[in-house]
PDB file of N, CA and C in Angstrom:
ATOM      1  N   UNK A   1     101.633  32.908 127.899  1.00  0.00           N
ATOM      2  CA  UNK A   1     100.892  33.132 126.684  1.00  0.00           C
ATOM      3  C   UNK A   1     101.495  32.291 125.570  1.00  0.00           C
ATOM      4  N   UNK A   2     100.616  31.936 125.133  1.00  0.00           N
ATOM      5  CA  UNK A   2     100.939  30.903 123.906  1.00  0.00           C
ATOM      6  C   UNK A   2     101.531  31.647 122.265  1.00  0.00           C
ATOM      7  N   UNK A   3     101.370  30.737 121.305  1.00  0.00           N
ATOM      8  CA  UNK A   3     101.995  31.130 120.200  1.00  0.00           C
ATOM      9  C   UNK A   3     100.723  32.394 119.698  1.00  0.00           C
ATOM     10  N   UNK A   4      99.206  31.591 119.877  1.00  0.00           N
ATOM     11  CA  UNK A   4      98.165  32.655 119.189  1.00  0.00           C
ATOM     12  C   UNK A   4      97.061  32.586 119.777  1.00  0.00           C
ATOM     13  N   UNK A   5      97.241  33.635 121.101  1.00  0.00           N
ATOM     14  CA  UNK A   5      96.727  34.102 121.906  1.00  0.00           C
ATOM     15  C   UNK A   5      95.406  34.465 121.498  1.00  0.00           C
ATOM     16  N   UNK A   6      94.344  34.772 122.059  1.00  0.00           N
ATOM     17  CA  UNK A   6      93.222  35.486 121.310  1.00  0.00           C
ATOM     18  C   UNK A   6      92.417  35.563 122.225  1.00  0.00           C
ATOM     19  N   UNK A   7      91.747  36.274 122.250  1.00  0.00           N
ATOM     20  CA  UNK A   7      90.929  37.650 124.065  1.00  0.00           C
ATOM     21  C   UNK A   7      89.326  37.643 123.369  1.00  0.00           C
ATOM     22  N   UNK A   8      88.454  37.112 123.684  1.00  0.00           N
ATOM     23  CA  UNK A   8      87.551  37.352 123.320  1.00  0.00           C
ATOM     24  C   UNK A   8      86.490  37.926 124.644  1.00  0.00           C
ATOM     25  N   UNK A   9      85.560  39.458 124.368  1.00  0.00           N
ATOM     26  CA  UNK A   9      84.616  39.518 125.491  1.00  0.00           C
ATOM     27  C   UNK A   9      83.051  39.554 124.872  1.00  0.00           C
ATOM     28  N   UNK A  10      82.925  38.697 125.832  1.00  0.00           N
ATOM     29  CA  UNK A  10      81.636  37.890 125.445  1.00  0.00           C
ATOM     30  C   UNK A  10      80.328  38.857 126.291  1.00  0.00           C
ATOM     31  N   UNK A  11      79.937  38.961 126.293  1.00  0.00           N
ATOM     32  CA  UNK A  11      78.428  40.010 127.247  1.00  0.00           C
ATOM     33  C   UNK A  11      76.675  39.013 126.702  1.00  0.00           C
ATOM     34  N   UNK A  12      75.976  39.380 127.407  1.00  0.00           N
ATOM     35  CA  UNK A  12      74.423  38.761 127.053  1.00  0.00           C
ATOM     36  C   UNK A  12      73.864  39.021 128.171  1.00  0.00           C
ATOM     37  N   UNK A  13      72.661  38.999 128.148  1.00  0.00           N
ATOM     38  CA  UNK A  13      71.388  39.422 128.754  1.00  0.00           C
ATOM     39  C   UNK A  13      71.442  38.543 130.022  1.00  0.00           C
ATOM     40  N   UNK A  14      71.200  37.391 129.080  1.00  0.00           N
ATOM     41  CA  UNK A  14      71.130  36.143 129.816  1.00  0.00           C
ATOM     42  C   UNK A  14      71.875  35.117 130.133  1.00  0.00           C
ATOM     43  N   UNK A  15      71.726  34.560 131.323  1.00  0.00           N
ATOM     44  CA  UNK A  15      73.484  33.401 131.645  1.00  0.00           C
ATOM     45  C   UNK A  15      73.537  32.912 131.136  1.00  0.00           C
ATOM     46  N   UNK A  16      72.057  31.973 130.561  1.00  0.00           N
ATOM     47  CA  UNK A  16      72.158  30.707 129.183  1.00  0.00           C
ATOM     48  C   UNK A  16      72.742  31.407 128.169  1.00  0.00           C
ATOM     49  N   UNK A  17      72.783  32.379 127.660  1.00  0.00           N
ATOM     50  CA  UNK A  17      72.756  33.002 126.375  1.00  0.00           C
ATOM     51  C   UNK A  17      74.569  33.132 126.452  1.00  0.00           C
ATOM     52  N   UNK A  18      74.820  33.367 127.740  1.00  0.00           N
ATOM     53  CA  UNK A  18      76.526  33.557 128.135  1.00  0.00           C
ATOM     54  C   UNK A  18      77.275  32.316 127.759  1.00  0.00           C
ATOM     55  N   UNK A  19      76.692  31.198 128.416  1.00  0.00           N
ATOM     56  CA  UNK A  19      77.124  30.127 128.960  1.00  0.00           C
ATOM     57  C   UNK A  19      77.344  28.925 127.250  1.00  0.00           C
ATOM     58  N   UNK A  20      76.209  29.785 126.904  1.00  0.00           N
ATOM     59  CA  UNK A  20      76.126  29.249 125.211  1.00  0.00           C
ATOM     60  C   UNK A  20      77.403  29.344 124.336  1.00  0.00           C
ATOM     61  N   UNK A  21      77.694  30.668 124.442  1.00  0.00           N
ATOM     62  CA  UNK A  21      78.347  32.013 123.557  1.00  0.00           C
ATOM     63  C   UNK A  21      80.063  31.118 124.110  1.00  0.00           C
ATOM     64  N   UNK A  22      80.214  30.688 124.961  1.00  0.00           N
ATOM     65  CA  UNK A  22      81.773  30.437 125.937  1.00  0.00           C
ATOM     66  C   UNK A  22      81.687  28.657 125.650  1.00  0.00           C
ATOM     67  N   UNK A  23      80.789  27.888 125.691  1.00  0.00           N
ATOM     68  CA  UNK A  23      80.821  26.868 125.098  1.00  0.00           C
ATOM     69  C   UNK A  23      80.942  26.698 123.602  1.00  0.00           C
ATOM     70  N   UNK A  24      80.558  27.495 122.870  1.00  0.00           N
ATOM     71  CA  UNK A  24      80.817  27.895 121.432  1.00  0.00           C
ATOM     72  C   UNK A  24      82.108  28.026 121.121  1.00  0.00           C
ATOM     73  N   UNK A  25      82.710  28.382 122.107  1.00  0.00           N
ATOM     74  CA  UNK A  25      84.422  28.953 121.422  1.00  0.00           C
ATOM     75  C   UNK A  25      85.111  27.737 122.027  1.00  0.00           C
ATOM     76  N   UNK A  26      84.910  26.860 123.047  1.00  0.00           N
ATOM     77  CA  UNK A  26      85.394  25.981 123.467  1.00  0.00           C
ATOM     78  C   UNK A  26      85.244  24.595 122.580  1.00  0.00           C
ATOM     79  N   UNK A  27      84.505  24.948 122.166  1.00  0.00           N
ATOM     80  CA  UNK A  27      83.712  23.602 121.041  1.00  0.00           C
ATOM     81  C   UNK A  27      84.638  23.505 119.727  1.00  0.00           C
ATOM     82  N   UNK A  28      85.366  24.525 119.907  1.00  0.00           N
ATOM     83  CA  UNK A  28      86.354  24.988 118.240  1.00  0.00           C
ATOM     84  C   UNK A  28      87.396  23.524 118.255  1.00  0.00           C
ATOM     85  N   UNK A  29      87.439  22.843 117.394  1.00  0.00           N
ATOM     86  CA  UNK A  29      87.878  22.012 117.261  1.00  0.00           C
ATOM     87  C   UNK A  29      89.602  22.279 117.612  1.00  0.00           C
ATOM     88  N   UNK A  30      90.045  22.984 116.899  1.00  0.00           N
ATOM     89  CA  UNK A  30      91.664  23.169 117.615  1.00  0.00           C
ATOM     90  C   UNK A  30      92.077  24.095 118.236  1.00  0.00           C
ATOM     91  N   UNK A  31      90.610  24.553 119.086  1.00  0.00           N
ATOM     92  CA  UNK A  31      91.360  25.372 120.616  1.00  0.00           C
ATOM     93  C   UNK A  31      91.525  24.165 121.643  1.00  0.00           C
ATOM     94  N   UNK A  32      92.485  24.063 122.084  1.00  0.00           N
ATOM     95  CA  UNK A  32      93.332  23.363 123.058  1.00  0.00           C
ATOM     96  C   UNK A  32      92.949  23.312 124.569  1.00  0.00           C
ATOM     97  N   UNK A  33      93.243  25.248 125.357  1.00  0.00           N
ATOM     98  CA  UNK A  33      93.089  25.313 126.247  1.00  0.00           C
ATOM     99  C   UNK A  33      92.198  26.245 126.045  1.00  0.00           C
ATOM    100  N   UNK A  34      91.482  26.796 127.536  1.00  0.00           N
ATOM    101  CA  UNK A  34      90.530  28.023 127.636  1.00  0.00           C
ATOM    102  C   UNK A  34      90.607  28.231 128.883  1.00  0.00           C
ATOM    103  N   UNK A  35      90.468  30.103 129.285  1.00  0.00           N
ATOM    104  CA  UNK A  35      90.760  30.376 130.554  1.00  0.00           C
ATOM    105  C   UNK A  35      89.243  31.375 130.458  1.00  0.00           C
ATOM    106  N   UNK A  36      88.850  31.354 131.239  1.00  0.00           N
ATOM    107  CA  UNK A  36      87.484  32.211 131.580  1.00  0.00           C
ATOM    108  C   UNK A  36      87.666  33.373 132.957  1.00  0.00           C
ATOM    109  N   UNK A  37      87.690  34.453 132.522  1.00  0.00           N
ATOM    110  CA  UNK A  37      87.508  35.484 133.660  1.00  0.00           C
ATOM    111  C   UNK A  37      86.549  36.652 133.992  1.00  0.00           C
ATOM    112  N   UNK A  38      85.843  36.152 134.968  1.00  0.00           N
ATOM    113  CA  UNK A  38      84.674  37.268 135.258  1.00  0.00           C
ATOM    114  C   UNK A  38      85.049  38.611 135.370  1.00  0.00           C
ATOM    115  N   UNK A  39      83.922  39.440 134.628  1.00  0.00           N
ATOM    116  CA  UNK A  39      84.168  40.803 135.183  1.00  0.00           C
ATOM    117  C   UNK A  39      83.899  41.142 136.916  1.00  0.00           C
ATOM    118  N   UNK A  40      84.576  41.966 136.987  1.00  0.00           N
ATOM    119  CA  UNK A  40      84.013  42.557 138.923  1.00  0.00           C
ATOM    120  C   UNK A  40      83.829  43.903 138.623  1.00  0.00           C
ATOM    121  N   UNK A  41      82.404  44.362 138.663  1.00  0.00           N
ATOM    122  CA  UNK A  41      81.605  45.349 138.726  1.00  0.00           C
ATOM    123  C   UNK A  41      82.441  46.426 140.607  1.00  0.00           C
ATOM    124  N   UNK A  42      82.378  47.148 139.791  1.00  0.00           N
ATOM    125  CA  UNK A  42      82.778  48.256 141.152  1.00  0.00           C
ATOM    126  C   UNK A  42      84.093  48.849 141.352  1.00  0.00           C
ATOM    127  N   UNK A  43      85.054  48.459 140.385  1.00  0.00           N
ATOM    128  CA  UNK A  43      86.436  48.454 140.006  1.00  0.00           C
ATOM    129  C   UNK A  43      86.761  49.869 139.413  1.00  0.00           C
ATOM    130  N   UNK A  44      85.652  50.418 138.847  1.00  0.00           N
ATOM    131  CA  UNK A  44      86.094  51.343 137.792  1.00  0.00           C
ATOM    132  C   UNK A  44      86.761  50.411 136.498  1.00  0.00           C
ATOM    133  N   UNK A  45      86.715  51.294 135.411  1.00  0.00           N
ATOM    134  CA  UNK A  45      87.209  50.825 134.090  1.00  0.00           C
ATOM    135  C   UNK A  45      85.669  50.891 133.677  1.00  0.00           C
ATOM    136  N   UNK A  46      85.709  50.459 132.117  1.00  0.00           N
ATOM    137  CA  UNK A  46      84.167  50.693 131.113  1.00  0.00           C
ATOM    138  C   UNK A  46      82.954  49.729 131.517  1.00  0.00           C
ATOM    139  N   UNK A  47      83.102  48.854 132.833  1.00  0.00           N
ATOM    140  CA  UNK A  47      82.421  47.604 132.812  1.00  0.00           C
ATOM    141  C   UNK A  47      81.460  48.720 133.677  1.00  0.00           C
ATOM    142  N   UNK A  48      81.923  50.057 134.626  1.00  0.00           N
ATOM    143  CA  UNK A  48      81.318  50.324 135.464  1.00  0.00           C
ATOM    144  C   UNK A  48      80.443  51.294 135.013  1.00  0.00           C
ATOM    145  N   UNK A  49      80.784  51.671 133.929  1.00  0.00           N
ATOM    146  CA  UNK A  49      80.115  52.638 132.555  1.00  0.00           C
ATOM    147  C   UNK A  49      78.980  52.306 131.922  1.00  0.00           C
ATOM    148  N   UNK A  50      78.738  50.784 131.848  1.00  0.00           N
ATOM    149  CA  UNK A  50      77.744  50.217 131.497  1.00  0.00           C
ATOM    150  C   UNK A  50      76.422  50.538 131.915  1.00  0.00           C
ATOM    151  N   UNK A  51      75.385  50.291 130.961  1.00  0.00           N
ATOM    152  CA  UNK A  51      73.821  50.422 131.605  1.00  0.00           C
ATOM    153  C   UNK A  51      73.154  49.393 131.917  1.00  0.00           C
TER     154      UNK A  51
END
């Protein structure tokens, strides 16, 4: 982990609408790196809570 870490969760309807939203934060002129991690449905935790 770096000096200023920062966790963002992104959700949408739609993949374009996803795919938009994650290119948006990548586009930030002095973010550096970016790590992307899917949710896995079936795990338990709030993702499985969802409607």
């Amino acid at each position: 982990m770096g000096r200023y870490d920062v966790f963002v969760k992104v959700s949408a309807k739609e993949e374009q609408d996803l795919h938009a939203a994650i290119t948006g934060v990548r586009d930030v002129q002095d973010i550096t790196s970016t790590a992307t991690f899917a949710a896995i449905r079936g795990q338990g935790g709030s993702i499985d809570e969802e409607k």
